[in-house]
N, C-alpha and C. Protein backbone atom coordinates (compact mmCIF):
# COMPACT_ATOMS: atom_id res chain seq x y z
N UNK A 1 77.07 114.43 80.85
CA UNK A 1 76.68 113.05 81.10
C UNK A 1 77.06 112.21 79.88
N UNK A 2 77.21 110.81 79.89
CA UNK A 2 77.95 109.86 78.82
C UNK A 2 76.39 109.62 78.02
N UNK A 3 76.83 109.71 76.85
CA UNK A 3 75.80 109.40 75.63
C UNK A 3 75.89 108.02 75.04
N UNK A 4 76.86 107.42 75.66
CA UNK A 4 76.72 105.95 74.80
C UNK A 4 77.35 104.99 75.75
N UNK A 5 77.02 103.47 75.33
CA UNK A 5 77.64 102.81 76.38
C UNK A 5 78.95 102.67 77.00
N UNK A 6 80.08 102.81 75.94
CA UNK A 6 81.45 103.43 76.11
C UNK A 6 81.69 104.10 76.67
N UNK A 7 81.21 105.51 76.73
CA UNK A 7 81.57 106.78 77.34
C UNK A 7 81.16 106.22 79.08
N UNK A 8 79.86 105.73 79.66
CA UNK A 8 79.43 105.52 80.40
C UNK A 8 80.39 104.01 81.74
N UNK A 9 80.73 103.80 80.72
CA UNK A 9 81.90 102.50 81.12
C UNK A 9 83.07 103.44 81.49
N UNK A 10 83.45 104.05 80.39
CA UNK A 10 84.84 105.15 80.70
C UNK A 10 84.81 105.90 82.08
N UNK A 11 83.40 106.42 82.23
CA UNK A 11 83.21 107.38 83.63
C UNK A 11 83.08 106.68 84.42
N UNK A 12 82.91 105.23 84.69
CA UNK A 12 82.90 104.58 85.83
C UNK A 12 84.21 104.00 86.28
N UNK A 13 85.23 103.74 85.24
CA UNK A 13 86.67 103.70 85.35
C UNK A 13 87.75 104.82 85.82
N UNK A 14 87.24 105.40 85.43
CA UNK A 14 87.69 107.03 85.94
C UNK A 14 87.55 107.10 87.38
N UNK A 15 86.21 107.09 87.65
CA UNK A 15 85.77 106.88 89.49
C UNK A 15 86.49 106.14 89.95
N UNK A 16 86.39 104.79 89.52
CA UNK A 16 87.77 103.66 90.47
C UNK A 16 88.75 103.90 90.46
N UNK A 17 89.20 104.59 89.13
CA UNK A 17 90.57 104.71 89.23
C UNK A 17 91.28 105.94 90.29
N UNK A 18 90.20 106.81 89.79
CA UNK A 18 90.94 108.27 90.70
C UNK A 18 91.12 107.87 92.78
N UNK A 19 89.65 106.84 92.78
CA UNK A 19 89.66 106.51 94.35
C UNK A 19 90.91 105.82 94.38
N UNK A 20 91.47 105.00 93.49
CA UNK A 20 92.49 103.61 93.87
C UNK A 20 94.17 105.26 94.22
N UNK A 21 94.19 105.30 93.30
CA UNK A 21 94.94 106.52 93.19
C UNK A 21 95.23 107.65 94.15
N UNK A 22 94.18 108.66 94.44
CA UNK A 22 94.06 109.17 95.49
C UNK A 22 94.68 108.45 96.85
N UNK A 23 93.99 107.25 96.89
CA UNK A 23 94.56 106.38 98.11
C UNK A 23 95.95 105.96 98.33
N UNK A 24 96.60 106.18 96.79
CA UNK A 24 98.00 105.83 96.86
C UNK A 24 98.53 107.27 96.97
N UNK A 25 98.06 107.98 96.62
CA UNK A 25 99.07 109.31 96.79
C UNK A 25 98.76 109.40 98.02
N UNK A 26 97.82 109.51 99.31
CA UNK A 26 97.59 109.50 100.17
C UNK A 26 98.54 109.00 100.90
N UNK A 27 98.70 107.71 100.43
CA UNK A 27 100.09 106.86 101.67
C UNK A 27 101.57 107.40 100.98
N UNK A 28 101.49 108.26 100.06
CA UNK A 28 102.97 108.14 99.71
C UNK A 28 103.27 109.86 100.47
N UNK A 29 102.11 110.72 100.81
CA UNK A 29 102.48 111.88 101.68
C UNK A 29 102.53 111.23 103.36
N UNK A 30 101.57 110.12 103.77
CA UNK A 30 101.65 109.63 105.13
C UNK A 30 102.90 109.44 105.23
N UNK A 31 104.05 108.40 104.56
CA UNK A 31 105.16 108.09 104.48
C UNK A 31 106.26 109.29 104.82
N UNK A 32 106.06 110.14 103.70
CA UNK A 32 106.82 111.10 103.94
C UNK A 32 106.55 112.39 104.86
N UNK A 33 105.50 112.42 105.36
CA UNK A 33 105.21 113.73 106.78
C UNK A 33 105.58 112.84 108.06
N UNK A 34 105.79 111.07 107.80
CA UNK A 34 106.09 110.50 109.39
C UNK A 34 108.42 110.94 109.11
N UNK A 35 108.67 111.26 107.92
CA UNK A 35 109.89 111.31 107.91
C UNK A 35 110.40 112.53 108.02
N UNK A 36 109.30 113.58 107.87
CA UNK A 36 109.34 115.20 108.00
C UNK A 36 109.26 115.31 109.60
N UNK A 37 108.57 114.65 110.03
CA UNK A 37 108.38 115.01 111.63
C UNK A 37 109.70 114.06 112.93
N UNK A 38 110.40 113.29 111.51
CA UNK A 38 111.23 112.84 112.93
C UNK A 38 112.72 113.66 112.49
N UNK A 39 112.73 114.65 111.20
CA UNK A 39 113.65 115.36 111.44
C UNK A 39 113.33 116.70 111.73
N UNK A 40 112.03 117.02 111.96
CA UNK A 40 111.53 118.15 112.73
C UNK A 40 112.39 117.53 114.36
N UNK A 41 112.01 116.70 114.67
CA UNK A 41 112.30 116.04 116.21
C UNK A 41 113.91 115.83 115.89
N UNK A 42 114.93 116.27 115.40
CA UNK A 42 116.32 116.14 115.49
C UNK A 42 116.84 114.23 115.64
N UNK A 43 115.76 113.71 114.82
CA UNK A 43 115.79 112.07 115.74
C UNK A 43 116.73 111.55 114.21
N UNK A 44 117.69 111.70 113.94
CA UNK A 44 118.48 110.91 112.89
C UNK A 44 118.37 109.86 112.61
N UNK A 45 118.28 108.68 113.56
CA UNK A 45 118.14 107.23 113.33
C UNK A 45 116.54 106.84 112.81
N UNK A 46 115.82 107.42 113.45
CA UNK A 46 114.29 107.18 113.52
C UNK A 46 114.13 107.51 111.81
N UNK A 47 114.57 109.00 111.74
CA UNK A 47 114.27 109.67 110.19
C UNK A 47 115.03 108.45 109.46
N UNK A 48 116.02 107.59 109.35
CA UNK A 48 116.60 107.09 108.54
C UNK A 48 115.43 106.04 108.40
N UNK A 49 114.86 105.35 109.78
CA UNK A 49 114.10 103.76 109.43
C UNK A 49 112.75 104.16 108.64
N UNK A 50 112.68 105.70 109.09
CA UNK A 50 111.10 106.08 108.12
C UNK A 50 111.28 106.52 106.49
N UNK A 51 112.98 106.79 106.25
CA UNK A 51 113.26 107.14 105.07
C UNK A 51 113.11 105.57 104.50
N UNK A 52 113.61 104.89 104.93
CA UNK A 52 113.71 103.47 104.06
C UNK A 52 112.39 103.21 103.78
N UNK A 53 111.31 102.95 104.88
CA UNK A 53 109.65 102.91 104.61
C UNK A 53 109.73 103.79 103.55
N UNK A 54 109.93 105.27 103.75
CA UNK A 54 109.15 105.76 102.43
C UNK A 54 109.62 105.88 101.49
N UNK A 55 111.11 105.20 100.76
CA UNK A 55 111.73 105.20 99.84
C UNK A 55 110.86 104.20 99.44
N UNK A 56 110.52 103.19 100.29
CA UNK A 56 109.70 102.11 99.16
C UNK A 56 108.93 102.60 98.62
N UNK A 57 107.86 102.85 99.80
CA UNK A 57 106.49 103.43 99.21
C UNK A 57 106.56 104.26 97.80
N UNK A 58 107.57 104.49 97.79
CA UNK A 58 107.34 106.65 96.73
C UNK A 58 108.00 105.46 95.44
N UNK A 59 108.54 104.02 95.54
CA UNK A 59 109.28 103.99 94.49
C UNK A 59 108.61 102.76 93.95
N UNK A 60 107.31 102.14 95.29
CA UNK A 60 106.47 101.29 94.12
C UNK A 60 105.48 102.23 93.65
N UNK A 61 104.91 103.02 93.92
CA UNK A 61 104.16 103.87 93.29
C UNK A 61 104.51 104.28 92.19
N UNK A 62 105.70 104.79 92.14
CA UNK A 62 106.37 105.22 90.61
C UNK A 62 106.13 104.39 89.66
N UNK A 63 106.61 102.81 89.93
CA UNK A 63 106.53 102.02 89.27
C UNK A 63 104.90 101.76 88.64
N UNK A 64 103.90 101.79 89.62
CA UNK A 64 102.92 101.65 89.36
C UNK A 64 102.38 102.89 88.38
N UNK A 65 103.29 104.05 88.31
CA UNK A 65 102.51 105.03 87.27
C UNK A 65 101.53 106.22 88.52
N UNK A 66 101.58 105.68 89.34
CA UNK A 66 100.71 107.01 90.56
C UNK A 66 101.21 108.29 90.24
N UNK A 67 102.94 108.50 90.77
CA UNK A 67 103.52 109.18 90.42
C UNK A 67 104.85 109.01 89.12
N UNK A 68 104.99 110.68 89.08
CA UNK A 68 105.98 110.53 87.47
C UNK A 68 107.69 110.05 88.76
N UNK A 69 108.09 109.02 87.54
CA UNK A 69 109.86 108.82 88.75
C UNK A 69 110.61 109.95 88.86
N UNK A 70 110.41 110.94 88.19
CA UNK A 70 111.42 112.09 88.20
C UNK A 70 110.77 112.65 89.57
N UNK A 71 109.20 112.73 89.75
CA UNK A 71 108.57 113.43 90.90
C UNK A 71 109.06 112.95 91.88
N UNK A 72 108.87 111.42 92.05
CA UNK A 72 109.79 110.40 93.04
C UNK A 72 110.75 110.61 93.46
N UNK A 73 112.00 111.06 92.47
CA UNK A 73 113.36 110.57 92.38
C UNK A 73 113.44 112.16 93.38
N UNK A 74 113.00 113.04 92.78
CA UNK A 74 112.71 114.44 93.67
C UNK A 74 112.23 114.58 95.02
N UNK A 75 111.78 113.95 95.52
CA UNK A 75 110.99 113.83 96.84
C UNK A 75 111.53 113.01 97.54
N UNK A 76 112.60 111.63 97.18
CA UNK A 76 114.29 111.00 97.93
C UNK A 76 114.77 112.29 98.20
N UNK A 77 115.17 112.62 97.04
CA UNK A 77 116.10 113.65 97.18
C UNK A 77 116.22 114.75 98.35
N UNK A 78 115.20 115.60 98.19
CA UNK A 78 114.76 116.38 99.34
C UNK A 78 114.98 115.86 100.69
N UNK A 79 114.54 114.44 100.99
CA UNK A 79 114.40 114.14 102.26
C UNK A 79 115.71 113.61 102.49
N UNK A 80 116.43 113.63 101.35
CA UNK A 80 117.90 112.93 101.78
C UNK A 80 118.63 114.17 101.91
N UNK A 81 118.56 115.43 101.55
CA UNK A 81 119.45 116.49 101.69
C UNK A 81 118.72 116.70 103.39
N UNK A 82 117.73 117.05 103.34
CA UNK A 82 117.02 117.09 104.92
C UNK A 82 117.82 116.59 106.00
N UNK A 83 117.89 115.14 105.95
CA UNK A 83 118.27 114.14 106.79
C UNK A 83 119.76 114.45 106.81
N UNK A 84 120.74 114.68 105.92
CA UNK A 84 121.97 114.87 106.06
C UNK A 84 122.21 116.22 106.93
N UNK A 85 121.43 117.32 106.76
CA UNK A 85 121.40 118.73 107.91
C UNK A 85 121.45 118.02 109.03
N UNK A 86 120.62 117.23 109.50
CA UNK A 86 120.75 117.47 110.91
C UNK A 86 121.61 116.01 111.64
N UNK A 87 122.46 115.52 110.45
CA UNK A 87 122.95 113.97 110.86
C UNK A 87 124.53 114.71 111.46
């Protein structure tokens, strides 16, 4: 438990932050399992309009510090080698 008023401020920043956070990593896997499942479904065009959605998503997050850009730049990647198999 926090012993001083600082520490006690710190643990309540921590709480907001991890919820704000969590919530963003949250939409940046929604993004990318709606782009996993339309090249599960052989759907090329579809996977491309959900790649663009989740290229944003994964690349304001980066920006924002959610995720590291190399993690980002890794997780395009993947879904762009993906998408080229079945194009």
């Amino acid at each position: 438990m926090a012993n001083s008023k600082q520490a006690t401020k710190r643990a309540k920043q921590n709480i907001t932050r991890y919820k704000l956070k969590h919530a963003q990593r949250s939409k940046i896997r929604t993004a990318i399992k709606a782009v996993r499942s339309s090249i599960d479904a052989n759907n090329s065009e579809e996977a491309l309009v959900a790649f663009k959605n989740a290229e944003k998503v994964i690349d304001t997050h980066a920006n924002k510090n959610v995720i590291h850009k190399n993690t980002a730049a890794r997780y395009k990647s993947r879904l762009v080698q993906a998408i080229k198999k079945i194009s």
